[in-house]
Structure formats: C-alpha cells, structure tokens
N, C-alpha and C. Protein backbone atom coordinates (compact mmCIF):
# COMPACT_ATOMS: atom_id res chain seq x y z
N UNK A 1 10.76 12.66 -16.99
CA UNK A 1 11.40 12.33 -15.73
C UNK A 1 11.09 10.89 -15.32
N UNK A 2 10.21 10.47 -15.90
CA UNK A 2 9.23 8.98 -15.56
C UNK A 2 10.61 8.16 -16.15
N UNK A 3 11.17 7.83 -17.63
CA UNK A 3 12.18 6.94 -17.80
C UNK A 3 13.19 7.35 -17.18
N UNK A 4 13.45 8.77 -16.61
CA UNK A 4 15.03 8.69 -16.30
C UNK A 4 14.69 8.04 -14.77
N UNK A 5 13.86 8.15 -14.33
CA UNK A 5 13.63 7.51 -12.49
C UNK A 5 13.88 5.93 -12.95
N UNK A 6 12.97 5.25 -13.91
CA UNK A 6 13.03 3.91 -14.28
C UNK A 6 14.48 3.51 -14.70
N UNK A 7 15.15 4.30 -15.72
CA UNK A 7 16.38 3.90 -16.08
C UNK A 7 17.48 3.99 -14.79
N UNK A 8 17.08 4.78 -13.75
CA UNK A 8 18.45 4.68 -12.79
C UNK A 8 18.07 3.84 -11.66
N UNK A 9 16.82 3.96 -11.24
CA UNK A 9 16.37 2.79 -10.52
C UNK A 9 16.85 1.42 -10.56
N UNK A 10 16.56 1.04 -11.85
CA UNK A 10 16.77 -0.20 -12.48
C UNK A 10 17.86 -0.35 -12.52
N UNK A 11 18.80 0.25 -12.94
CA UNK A 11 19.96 -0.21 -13.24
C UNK A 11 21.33 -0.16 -11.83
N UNK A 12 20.45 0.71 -11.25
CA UNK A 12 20.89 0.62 -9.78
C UNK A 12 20.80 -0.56 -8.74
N UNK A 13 19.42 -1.35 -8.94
CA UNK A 13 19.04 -2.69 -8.81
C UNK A 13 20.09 -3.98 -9.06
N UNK A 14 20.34 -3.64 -11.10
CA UNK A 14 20.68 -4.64 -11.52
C UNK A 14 22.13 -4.36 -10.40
N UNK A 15 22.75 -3.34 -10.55
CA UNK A 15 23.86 -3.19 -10.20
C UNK A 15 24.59 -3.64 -9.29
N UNK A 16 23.82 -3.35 -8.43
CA UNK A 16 23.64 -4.15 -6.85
C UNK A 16 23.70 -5.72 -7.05
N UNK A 17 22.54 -6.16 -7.59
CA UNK A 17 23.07 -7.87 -7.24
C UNK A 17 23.89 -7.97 -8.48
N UNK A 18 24.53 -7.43 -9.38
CA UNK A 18 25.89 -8.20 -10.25
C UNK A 18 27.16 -7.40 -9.17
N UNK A 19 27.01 -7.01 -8.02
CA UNK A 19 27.75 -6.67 -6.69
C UNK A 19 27.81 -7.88 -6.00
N UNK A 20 26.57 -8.00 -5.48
CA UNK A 20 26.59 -9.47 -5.30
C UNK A 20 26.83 -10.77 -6.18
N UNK A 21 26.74 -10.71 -6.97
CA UNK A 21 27.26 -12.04 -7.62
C UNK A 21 28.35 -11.91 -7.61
N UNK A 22 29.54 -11.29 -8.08
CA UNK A 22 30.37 -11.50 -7.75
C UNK A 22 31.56 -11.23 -6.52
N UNK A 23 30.69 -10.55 -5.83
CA UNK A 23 31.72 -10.52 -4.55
C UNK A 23 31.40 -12.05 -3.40
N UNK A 24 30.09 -12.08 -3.65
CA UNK A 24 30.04 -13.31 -2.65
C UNK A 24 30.22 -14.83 -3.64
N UNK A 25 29.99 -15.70 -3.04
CA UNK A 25 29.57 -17.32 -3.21
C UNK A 25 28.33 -17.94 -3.40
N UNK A 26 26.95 -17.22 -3.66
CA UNK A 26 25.98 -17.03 -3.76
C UNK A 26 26.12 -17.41 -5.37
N UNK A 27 24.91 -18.95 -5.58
CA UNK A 27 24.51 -19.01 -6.84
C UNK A 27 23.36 -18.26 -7.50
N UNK A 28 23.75 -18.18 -8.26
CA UNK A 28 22.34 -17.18 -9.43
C UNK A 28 21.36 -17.54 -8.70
N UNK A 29 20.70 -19.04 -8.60
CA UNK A 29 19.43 -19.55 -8.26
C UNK A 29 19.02 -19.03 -7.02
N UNK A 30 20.02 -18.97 -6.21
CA UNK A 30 19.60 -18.56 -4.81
C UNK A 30 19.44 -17.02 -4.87
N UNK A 31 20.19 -16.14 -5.54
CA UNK A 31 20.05 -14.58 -5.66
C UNK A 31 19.19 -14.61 -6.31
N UNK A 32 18.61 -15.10 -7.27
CA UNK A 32 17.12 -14.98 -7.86
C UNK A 32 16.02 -15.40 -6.84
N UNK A 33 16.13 -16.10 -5.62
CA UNK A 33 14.71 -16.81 -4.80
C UNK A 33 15.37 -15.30 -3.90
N UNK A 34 15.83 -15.21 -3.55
CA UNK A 34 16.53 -13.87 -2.29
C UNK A 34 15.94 -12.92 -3.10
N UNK A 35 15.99 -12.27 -4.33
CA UNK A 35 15.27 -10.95 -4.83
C UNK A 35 13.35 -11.39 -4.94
N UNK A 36 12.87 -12.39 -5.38
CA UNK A 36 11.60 -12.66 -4.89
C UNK A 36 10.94 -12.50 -3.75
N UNK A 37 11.89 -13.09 -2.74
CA UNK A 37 11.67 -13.13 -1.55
C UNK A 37 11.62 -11.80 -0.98
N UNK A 38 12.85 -10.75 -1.26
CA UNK A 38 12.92 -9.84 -0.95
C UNK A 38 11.49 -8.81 -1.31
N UNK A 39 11.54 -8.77 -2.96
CA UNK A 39 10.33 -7.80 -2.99
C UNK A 39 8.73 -8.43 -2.33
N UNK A 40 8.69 -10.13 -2.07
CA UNK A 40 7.63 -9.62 -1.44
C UNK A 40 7.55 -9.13 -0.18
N UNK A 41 8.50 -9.34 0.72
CA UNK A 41 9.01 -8.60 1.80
C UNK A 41 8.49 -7.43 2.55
N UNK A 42 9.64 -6.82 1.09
CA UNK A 42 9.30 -4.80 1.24
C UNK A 42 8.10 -4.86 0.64
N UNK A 43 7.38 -5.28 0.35
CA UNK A 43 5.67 -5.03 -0.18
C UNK A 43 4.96 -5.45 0.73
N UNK A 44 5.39 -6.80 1.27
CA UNK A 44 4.49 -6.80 3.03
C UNK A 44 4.62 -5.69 4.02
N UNK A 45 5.85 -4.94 3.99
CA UNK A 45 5.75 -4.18 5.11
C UNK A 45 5.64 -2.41 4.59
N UNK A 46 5.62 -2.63 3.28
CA UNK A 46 4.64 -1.62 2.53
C UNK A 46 5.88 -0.63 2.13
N UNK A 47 7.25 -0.90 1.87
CA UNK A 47 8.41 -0.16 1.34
C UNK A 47 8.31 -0.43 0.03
N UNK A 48 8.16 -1.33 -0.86
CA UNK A 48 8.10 -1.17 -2.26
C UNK A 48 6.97 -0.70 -2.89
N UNK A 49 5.76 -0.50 -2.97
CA UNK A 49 5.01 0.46 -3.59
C UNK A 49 5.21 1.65 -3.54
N UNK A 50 5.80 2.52 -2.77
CA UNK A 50 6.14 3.84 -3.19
C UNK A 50 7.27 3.65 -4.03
N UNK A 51 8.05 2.58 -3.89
CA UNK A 51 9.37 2.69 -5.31
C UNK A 51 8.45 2.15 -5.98
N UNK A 52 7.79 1.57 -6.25
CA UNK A 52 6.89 1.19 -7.84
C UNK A 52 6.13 2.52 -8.66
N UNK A 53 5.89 3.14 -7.70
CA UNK A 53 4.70 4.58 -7.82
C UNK A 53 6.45 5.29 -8.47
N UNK A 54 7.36 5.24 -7.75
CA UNK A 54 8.45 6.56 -8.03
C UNK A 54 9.32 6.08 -9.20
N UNK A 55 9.62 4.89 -9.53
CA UNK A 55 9.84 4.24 -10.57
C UNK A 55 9.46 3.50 -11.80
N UNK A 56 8.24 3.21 -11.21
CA UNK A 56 7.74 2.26 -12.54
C UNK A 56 8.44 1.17 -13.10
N UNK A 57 8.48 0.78 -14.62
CA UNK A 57 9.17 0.05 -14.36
C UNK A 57 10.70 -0.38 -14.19
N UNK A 58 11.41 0.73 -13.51
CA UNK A 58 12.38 0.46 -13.12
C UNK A 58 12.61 -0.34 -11.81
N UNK A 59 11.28 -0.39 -11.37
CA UNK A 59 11.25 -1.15 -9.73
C UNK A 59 10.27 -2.39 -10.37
N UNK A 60 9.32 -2.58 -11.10
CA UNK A 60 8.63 -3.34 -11.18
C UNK A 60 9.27 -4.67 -12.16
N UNK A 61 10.15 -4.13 -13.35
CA UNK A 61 10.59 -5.20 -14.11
C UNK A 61 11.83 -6.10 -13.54
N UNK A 62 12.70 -5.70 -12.80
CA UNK A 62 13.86 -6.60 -12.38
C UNK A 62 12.55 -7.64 -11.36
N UNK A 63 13.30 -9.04 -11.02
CA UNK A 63 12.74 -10.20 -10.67
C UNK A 63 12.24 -9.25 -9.07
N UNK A 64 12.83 -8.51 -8.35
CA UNK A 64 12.76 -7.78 -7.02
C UNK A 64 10.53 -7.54 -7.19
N UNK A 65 10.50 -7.35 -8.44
CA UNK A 65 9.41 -6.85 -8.80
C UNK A 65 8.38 -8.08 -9.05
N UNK A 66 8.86 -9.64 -9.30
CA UNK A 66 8.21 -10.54 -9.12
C UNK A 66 7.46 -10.31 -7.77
N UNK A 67 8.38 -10.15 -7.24
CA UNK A 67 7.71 -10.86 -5.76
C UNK A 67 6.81 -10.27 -5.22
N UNK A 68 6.91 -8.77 -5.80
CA UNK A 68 6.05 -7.66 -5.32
C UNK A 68 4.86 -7.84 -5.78
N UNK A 69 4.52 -8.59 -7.04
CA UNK A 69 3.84 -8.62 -7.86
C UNK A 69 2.74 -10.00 -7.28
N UNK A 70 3.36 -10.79 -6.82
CA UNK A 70 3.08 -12.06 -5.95
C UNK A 70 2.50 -11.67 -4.71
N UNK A 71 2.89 -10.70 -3.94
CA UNK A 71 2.06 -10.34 -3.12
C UNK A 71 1.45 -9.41 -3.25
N UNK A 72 1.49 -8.63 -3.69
CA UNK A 72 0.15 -7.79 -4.15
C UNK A 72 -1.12 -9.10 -4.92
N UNK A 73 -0.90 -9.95 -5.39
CA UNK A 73 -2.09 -10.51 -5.69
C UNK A 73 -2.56 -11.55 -4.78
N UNK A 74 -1.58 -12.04 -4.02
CA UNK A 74 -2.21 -12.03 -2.33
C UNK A 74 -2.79 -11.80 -1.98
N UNK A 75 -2.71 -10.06 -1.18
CA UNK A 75 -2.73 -9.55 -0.80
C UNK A 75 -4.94 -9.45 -1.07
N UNK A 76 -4.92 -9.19 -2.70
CA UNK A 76 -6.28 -8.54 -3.02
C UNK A 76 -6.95 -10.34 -2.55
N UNK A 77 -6.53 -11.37 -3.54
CA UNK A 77 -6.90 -12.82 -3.10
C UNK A 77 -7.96 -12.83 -1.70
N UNK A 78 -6.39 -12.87 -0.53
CA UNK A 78 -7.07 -12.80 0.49
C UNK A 78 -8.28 -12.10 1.06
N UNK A 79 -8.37 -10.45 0.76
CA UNK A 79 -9.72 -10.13 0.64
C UNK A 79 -10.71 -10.27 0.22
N UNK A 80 -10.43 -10.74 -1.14
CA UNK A 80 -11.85 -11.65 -1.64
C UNK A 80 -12.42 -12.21 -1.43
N UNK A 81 -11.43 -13.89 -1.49
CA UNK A 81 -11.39 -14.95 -1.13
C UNK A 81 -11.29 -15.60 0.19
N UNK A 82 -10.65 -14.67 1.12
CA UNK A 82 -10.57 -15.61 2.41
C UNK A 82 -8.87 -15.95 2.27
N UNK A 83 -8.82 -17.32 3.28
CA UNK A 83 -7.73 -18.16 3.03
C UNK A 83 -7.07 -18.46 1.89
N UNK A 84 -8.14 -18.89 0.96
CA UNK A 84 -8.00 -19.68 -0.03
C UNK A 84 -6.86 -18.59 -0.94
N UNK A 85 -7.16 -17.72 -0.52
CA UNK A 85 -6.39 -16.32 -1.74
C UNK A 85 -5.30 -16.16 -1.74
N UNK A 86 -4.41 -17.03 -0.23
CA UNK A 86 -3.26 -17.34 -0.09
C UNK A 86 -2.69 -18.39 -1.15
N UNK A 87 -3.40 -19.01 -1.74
CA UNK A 87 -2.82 -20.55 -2.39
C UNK A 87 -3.34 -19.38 -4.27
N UNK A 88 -3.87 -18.54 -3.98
CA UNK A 88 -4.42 -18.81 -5.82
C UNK A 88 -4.06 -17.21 -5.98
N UNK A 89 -4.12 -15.97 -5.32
CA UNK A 89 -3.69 -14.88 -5.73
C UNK A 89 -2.49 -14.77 -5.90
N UNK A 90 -1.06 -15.66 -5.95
CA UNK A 90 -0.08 -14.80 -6.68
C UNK A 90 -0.09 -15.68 -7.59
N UNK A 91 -0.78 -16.53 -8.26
CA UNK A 91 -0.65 -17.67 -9.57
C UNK A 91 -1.77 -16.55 -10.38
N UNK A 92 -2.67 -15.66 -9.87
CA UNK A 92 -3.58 -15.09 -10.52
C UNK A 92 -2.58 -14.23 -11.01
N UNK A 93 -2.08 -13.35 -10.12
CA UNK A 93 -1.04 -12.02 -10.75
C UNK A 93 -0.47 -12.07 -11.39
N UNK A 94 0.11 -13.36 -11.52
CA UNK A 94 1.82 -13.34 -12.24
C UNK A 94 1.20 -14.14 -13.62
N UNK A 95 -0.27 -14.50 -13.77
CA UNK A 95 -0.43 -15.68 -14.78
C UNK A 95 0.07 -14.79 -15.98
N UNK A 96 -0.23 -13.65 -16.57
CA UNK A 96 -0.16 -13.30 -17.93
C UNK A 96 1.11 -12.99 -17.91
N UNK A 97 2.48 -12.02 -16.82
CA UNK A 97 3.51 -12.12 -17.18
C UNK A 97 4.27 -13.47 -17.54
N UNK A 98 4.13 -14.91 -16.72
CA UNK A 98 4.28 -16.07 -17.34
C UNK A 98 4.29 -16.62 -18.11
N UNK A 99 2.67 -16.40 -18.83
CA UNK A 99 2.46 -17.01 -19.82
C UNK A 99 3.13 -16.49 -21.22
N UNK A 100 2.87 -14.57 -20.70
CA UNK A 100 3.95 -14.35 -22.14
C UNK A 100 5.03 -14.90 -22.18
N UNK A 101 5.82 -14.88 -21.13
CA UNK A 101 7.11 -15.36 -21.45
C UNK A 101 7.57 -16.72 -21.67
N UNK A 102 6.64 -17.50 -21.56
CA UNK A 102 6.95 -19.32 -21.95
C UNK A 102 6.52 -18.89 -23.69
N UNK A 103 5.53 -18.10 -24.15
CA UNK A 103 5.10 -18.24 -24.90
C UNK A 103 6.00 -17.60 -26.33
N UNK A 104 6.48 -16.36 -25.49
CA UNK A 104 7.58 -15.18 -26.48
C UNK A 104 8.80 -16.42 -26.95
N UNK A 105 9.30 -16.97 -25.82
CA UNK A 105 10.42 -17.50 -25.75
C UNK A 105 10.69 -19.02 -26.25
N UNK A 106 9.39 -19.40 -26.50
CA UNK A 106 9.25 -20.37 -27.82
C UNK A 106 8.77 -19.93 -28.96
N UNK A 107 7.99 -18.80 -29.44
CA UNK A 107 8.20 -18.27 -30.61
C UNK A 107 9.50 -17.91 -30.67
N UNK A 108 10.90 -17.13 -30.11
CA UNK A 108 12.04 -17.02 -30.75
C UNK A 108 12.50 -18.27 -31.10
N UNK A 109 12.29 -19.56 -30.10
CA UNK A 109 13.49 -20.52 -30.44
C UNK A 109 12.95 -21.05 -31.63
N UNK A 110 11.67 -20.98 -31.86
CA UNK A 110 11.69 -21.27 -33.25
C UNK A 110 12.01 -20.70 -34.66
N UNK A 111 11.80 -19.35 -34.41
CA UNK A 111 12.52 -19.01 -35.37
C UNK A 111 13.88 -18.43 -35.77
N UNK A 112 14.61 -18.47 -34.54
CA UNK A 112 16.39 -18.15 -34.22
C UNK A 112 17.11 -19.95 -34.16
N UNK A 113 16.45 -20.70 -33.98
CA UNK A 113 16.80 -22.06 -33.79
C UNK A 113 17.92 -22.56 -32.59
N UNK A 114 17.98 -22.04 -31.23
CA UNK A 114 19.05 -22.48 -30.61
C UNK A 114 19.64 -23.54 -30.84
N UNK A 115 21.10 -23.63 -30.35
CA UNK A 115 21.67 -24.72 -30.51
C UNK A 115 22.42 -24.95 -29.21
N UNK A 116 22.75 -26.12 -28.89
CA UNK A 116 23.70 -26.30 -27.59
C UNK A 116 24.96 -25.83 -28.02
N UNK A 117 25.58 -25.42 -26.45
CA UNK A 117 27.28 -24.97 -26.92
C UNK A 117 27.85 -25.97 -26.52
N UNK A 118 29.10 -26.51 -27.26
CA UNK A 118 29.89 -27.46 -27.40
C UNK A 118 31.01 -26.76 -25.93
C-alpha cells in the first residue's frame, strides 16, 4: 500500500503543476521557486509531514519536497544552533541530495556525451 500511496500522491502533484504550466503564464523557474516555497510553507505550519509519513516518497521526491526538506533542517539547526541554524540548516539537509545530483549528472554526461540541439 506504501508505493501505491507514493505512486498516486506523486503523480497527483506532478499533475497539478503540468495544470499549471499550462493553463497559466507562469515560467517553469517561477513554478519551481512557488513549489519550494510552498513545501516549506506547509511544513512551517506543520501540513506536510503527515503527507510525508502517508506518502513517502511520493510527497518527499517532487521539488514540493525540497522545501520541506529545507525546513525541516532549519527547523533542527535552529535548536541546536541558535540563530545561526537559520543560515546553515537547510545547506546541511539538502547537502547529500545535491551533491548526488551535480555528481550523478556529470557521470552521465560523460558517458552519454550530450550535445547541443541545433
């Protein structure tokens, strides 16, 4: 029951903003800072952790789940740390999903070789 919650979750997500992309005037860039923004949002006011708990990663992997992810390491920061946990707990949280992905995504281009499209 755990993937089918993740698989409809998620795709209910994606669904929604390719709703939005194309019904409004809204660029990608900005619907990508609006779903950041958003999940840390509903995680400040404590609505997205029970969809993370009821989904997994059907709530946690779309970008909605960045943000959540950003403030939740806030969130612990600030208790640690004080103030300071504001400036360094969501660079703590998000460091290893980052880093894989600068890192995955230059191992493919090297060995798929992109090319520009004409």
């Amino acid at each position: 029951m755990d993937y089918f919650n993740a698989f409809w979750f998620g795709g209910l997500v994606c669904a929604l903003i390719q709703i939005l992309l194309d019904k409004t005037k809204l660029m990608p860039g900005r619907v990508m800072v609006l779903l950041v923004c958003s999940g840390a949002l509903l995680s400040a006011v404590g609505v997205y952790r029970p969809l993370v708990d009821f989904a997994g990663a059907g709530a946690s992997v779309p970008l909605i789940g960045f943000g959540h992810v950003l403030w939740e390491g806030m969130k612990k920061a600030i208790e640690e740390d004080g103030i300071l946990g504001l400036f360094t707990g969501g660079f703590t949280a998000c460091a290893a999903g980052v880093s894989s992905a600068l890192i995955f995504s230059y191992l493919a281009s090297l060995f798929f070789r992109p090319k520009m499209k004409k």
